[in-house]
C-alpha atoms as a PDB file:
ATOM      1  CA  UNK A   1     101.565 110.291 134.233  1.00  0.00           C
ATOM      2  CA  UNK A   2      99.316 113.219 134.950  1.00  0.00           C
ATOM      3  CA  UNK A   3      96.888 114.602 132.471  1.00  0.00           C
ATOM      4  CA  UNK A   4      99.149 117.625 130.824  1.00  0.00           C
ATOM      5  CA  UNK A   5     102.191 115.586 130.582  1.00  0.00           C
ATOM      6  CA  UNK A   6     100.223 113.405 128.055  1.00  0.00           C
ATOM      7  CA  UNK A   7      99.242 115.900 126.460  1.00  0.00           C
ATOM      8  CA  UNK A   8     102.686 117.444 126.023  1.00  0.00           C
ATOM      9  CA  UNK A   9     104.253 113.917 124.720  1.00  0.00           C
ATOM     10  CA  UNK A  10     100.838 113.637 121.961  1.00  0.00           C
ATOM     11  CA  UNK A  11     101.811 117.330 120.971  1.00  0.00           C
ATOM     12  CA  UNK A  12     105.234 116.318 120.222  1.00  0.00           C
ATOM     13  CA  UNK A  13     104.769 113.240 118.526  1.00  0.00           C
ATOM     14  CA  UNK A  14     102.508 115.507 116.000  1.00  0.00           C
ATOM     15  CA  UNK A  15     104.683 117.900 116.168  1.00  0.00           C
ATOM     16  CA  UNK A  16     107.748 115.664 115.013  1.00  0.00           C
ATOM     17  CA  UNK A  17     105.794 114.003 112.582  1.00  0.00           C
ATOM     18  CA  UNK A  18     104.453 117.160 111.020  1.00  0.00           C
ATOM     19  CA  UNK A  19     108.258 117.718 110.421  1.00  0.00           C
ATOM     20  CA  UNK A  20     108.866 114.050 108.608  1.00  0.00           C
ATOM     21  CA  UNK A  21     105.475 114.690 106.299  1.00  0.00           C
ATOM     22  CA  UNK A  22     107.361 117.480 105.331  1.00  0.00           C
ATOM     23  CA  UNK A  23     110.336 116.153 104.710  1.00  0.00           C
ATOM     24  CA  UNK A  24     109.036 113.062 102.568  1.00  0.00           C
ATOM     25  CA  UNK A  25     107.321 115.752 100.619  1.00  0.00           C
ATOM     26  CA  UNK A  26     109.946 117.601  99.863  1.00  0.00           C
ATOM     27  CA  UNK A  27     111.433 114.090  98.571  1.00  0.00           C
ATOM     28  CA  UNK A  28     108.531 113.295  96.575  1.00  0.00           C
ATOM     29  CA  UNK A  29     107.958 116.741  94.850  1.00  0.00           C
ATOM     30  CA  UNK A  30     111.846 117.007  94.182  1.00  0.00           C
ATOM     31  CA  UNK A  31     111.893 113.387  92.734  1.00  0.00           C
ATOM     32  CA  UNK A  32     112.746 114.533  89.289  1.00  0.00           C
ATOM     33  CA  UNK A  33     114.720 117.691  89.953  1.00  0.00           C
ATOM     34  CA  UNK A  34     118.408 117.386  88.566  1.00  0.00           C
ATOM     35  CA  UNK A  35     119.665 120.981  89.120  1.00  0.00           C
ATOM     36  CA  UNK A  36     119.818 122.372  92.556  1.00  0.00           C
ATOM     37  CA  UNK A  37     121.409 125.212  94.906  1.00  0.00           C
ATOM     38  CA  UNK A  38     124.528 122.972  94.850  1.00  0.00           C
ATOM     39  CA  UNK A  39     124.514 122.485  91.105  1.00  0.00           C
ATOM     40  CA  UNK A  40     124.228 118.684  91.358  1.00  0.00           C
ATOM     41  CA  UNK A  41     120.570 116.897  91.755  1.00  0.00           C
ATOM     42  CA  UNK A  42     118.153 116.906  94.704  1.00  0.00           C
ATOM     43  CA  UNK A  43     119.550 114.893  97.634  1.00  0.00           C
ATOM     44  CA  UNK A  44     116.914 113.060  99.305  1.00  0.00           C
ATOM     45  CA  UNK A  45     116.223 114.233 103.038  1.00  0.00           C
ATOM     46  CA  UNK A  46     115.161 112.333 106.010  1.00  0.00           C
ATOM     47  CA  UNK A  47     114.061 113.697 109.709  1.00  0.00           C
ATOM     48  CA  UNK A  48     116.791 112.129 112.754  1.00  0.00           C
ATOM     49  CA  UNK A  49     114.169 111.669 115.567  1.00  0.00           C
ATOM     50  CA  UNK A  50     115.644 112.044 118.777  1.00  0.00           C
ATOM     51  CA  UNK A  51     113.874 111.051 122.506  1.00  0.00           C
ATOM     52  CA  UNK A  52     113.308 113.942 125.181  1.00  0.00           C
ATOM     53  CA  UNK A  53     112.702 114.442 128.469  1.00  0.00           C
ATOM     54  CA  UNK A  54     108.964 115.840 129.466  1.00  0.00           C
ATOM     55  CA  UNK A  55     109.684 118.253 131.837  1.00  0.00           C
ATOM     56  CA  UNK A  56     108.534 122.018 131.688  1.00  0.00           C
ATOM     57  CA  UNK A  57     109.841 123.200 135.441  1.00  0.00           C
ATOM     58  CA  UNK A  58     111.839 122.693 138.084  1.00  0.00           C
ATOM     59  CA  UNK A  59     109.230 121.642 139.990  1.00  0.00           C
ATOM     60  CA  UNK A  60     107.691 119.006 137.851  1.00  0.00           C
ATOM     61  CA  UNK A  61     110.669 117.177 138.717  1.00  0.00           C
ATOM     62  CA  UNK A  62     110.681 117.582 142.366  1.00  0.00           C
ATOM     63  CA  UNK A  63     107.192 116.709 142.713  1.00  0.00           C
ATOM     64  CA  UNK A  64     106.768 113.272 140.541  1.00  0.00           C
ATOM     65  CA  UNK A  65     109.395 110.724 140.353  1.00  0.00           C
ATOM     66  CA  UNK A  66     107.022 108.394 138.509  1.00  0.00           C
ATOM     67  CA  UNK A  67     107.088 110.483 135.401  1.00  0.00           C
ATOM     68  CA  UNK A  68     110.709 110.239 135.392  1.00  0.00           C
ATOM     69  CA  UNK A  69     111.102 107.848 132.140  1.00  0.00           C
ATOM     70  CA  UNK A  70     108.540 110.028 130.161  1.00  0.00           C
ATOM     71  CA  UNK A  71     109.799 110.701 127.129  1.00  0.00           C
ATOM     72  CA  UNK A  72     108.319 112.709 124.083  1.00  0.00           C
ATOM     73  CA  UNK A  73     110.178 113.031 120.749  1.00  0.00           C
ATOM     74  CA  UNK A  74     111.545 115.958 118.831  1.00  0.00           C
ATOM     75  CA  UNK A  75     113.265 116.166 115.573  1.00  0.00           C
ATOM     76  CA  UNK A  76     117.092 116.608 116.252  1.00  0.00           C
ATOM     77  CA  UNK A  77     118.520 117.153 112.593  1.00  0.00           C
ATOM     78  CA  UNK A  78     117.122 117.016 109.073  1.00  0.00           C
ATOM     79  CA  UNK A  79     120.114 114.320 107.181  1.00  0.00           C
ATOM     80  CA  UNK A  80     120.592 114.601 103.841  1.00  0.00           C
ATOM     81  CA  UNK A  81     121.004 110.778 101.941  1.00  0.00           C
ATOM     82  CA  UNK A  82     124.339 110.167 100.863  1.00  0.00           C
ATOM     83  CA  UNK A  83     123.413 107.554  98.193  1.00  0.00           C
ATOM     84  CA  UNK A  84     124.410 108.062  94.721  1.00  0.00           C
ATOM     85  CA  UNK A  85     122.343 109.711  92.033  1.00  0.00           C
ATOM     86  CA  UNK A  86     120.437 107.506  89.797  1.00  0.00           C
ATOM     87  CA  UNK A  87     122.009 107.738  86.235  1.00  0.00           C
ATOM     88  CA  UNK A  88     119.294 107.721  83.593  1.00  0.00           C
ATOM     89  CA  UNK A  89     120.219 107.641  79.794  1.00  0.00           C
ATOM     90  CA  UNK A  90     118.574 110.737  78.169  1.00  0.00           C
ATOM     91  CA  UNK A  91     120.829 112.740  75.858  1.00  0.00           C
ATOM     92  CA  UNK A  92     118.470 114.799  74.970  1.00  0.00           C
ATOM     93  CA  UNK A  93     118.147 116.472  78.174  1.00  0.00           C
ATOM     94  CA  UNK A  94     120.205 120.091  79.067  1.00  0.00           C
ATOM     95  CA  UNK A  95     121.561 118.451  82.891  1.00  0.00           C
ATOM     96  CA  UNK A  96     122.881 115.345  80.724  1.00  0.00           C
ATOM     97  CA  UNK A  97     127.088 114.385  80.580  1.00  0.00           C
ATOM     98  CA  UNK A  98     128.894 113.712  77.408  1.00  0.00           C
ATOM     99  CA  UNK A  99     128.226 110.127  77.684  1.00  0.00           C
ATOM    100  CA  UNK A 100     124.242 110.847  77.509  1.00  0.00           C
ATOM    101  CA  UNK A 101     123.806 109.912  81.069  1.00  0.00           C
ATOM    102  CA  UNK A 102     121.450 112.582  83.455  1.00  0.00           C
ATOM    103  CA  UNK A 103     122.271 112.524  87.368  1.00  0.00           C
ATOM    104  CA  UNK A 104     118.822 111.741  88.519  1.00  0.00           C
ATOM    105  CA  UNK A 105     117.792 112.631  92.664  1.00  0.00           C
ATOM    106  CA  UNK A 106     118.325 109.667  94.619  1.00  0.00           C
ATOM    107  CA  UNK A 107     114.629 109.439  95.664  1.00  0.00           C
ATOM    108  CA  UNK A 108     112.770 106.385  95.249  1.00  0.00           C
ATOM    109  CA  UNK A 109     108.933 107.276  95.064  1.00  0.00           C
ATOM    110  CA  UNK A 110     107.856 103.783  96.279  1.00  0.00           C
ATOM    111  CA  UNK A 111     109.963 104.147  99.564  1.00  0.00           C
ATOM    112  CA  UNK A 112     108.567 107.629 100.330  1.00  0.00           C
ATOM    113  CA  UNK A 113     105.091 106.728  99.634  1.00  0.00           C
ATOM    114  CA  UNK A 114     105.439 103.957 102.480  1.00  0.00           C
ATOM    115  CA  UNK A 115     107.592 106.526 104.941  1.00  0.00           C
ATOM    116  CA  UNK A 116     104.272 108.735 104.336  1.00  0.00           C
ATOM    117  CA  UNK A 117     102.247 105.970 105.526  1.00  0.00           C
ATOM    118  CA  UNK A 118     104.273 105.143 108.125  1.00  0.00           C
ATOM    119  CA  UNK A 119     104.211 108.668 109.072  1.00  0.00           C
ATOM    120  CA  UNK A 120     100.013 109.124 108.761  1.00  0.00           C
ATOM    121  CA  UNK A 121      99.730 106.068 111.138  1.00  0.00           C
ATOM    122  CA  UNK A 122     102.160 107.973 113.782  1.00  0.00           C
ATOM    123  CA  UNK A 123     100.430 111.038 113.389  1.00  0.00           C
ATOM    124  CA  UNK A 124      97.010 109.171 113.871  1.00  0.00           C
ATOM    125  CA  UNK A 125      98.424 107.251 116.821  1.00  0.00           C
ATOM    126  CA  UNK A 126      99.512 110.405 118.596  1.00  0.00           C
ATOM    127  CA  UNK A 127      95.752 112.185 118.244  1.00  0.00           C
ATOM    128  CA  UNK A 128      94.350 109.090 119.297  1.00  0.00           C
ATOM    129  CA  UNK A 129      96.317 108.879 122.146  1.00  0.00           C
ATOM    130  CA  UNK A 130      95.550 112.756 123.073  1.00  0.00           C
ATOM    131  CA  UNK A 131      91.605 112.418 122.514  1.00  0.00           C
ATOM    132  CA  UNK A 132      91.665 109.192 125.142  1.00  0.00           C
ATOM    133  CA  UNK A 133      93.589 111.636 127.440  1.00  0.00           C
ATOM    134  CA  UNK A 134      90.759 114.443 127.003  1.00  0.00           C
ATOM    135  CA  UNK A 135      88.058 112.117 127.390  1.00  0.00           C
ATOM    136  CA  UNK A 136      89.387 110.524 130.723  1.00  0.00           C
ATOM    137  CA  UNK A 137      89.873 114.141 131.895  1.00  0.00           C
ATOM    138  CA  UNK A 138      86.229 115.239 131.018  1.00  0.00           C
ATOM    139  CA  UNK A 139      85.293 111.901 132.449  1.00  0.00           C
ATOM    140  CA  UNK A 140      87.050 112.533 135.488  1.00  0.00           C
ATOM    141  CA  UNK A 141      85.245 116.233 135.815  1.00  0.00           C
ATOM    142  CA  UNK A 142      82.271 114.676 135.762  1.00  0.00           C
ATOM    143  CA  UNK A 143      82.699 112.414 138.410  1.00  0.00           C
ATOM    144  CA  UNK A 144      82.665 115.554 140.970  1.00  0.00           C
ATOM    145  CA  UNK A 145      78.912 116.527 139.630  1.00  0.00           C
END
Protein backbone atom coordinates (compact mmCIF):
# COMPACT_ATOMS: atom_id res chain seq x y z
CA UNK A 1 0.00 0.00 0.00
CA UNK A 2 1.58 3.20 -1.19
CA UNK A 3 1.61 6.35 0.82
CA UNK A 4 -1.72 8.23 -0.70
CA UNK A 5 -3.78 5.20 -0.70
CA UNK A 6 -3.43 5.28 3.16
CA UNK A 7 -4.17 8.31 3.30
CA UNK A 8 -7.35 8.02 1.24
CA UNK A 9 -8.66 4.87 3.48
CA UNK A 10 -7.74 7.26 7.05
CA UNK A 11 -9.81 10.09 5.24
CA UNK A 12 -12.67 7.87 4.86
CA UNK A 13 -12.78 6.21 7.99
CA UNK A 14 -13.08 10.00 9.46
CA UNK A 15 -15.09 10.80 7.05
CA UNK A 16 -17.69 7.91 7.80
CA UNK A 17 -17.40 8.37 11.29
CA UNK A 18 -17.97 12.09 11.19
CA UNK A 19 -21.34 10.89 9.65
CA UNK A 20 -22.21 8.27 12.73
CA UNK A 21 -21.21 11.24 15.46
CA UNK A 22 -23.78 12.89 13.75
CA UNK A 23 -26.16 10.59 13.65
CA UNK A 24 -25.91 9.48 17.46
CA UNK A 25 -26.35 13.15 18.05
CA UNK A 26 -29.17 13.61 16.40
CA UNK A 27 -30.42 10.51 18.65
CA UNK A 28 -29.30 11.98 21.76
CA UNK A 29 -30.61 15.61 21.27
CA UNK A 30 -34.03 14.16 19.91
CA UNK A 31 -34.26 11.73 22.96
CA UNK A 32 -37.27 13.42 24.36
CA UNK A 33 -38.97 14.76 21.26
CA UNK A 34 -42.57 13.19 20.81
CA UNK A 35 -43.88 15.27 17.85
CA UNK A 36 -42.13 15.13 14.58
CA UNK A 37 -42.42 15.82 10.63
CA UNK A 38 -44.39 12.52 10.59
CA UNK A 39 -46.61 13.43 13.50
CA UNK A 40 -45.50 10.43 15.60
CA UNK A 41 -42.13 10.65 17.91
CA UNK A 42 -38.47 10.82 16.88
CA UNK A 43 -37.31 7.51 15.35
CA UNK A 44 -33.92 6.76 16.35
CA UNK A 45 -31.30 6.75 13.36
CA UNK A 46 -28.27 4.72 12.81
CA UNK A 47 -25.40 5.08 9.91
CA UNK A 48 -25.27 1.44 7.48
CA UNK A 49 -21.44 1.38 6.89
CA UNK A 50 -20.63 -0.15 3.79
CA UNK A 51 -16.78 -1.36 2.49
CA UNK A 52 -15.25 0.31 -0.78
CA UNK A 53 -12.84 -0.13 -3.11
CA UNK A 54 -9.66 2.48 -2.98
CA UNK A 55 -9.19 3.24 -6.32
CA UNK A 56 -9.15 6.88 -7.85
CA UNK A 57 -8.03 5.89 -11.72
CA UNK A 58 -7.80 3.60 -14.15
CA UNK A 59 -4.44 3.38 -13.77
CA UNK A 60 -4.09 2.75 -10.11
CA UNK A 61 -5.45 -0.47 -10.98
CA UNK A 62 -3.27 -1.41 -13.78
CA UNK A 63 -0.24 -0.52 -12.02
CA UNK A 64 -0.60 -2.32 -8.37
CA UNK A 65 -2.21 -5.58 -7.93
CA UNK A 66 -1.11 -5.66 -4.29
CA UNK A 67 -3.50 -2.95 -3.32
CA UNK A 68 -6.20 -4.91 -4.74
CA UNK A 69 -8.06 -5.90 -1.27
CA UNK A 70 -7.77 -2.22 0.00
CA UNK A 71 -10.74 -1.24 1.20
CA UNK A 72 -11.91 2.14 2.85
CA UNK A 73 -15.46 2.63 4.21
CA UNK A 74 -18.25 4.98 3.31
CA UNK A 75 -21.63 5.42 4.74
CA UNK A 76 -24.19 3.68 2.36
CA UNK A 77 -27.66 4.68 4.01
CA UNK A 78 -28.76 6.46 7.16
CA UNK A 79 -31.68 3.49 8.72
CA UNK A 80 -34.18 4.63 10.70
CA UNK A 81 -34.93 2.02 14.02
CA UNK A 82 -38.01 0.27 13.68
CA UNK A 83 -38.46 -0.45 17.44
CA UNK A 84 -41.48 0.67 19.16
CA UNK A 85 -41.91 3.92 21.01
CA UNK A 86 -41.42 3.86 24.65
CA UNK A 87 -44.88 4.50 26.34
CA UNK A 88 -44.46 6.72 29.38
CA UNK A 89 -47.51 7.52 31.70
CA UNK A 90 -47.88 11.36 31.80
CA UNK A 91 -51.41 12.66 31.32
CA UNK A 92 -50.58 15.77 31.80
CA UNK A 93 -48.66 16.17 28.74
CA UNK A 94 -50.37 17.76 25.18
CA UNK A 95 -48.70 14.46 22.83
CA UNK A 96 -50.45 12.07 25.54
CA UNK A 97 -53.54 9.30 24.37
CA UNK A 98 -56.75 8.97 26.20
CA UNK A 99 -55.38 6.33 28.32
CA UNK A 100 -52.61 8.91 29.76
CA UNK A 101 -49.88 7.15 27.97
CA UNK A 102 -47.13 9.62 25.80
CA UNK A 103 -45.30 7.82 22.73
CA UNK A 104 -41.82 8.48 23.85
CA UNK A 105 -38.63 8.27 20.88
CA UNK A 106 -37.24 4.96 20.95
CA UNK A 107 -33.74 6.22 21.94
CA UNK A 108 -32.00 4.82 24.76
CA UNK A 109 -29.38 7.48 26.05
CA UNK A 110 -27.13 4.78 27.63
CA UNK A 111 -26.75 2.91 24.21
CA UNK A 112 -25.89 6.12 22.31
CA UNK A 113 -23.52 7.34 24.81
CA UNK A 114 -21.47 3.97 24.22
CA UNK A 115 -22.07 4.13 20.11
CA UNK A 116 -20.36 7.73 20.72
CA UNK A 117 -17.54 6.09 22.32
CA UNK A 118 -17.30 3.54 20.09
CA UNK A 119 -17.35 6.07 17.46
CA UNK A 120 -14.45 8.60 19.23
CA UNK A 121 -12.16 5.46 19.41
CA UNK A 122 -12.73 4.89 15.43
CA UNK A 123 -12.26 8.33 14.72
CA UNK A 124 -9.00 8.34 16.91
CA UNK A 125 -7.86 5.09 15.31
CA UNK A 126 -8.20 6.48 11.81
CA UNK A 127 -5.91 9.86 12.68
CA UNK A 128 -3.59 7.70 14.29
CA UNK A 129 -3.27 5.59 11.56
CA UNK A 130 -2.86 8.76 9.05
CA UNK A 131 -0.16 10.61 11.34
CA UNK A 132 2.06 7.08 11.29
CA UNK A 133 1.56 7.31 7.46
CA UNK A 134 2.89 11.10 7.40
CA UNK A 135 5.63 10.42 9.61
CA UNK A 136 7.00 7.34 7.60
CA UNK A 137 6.66 9.60 4.52
CA UNK A 138 8.66 12.56 6.09
CA UNK A 139 10.91 9.85 7.38
CA UNK A 140 11.35 8.45 4.12
CA UNK A 141 12.20 12.19 2.58
CA UNK A 142 14.73 12.41 4.78
CA UNK A 143 16.49 9.48 4.02
CA UNK A 144 17.50 11.13 0.46
CA UNK A 145 19.32 14.20 2.47
Amino acid sequence: MDFFSSMRVSASGLEAQMKRMNTVSSNLANADTTRGADGGPYKRKDAVLAATTDRESFGEILQNELDENIQGVQVQAIHEDERPPRLVYNPSHPDANDEGYVAMPNVNPVEETANMISVQRSYEANVTAMNAAKAMANKALQIGK
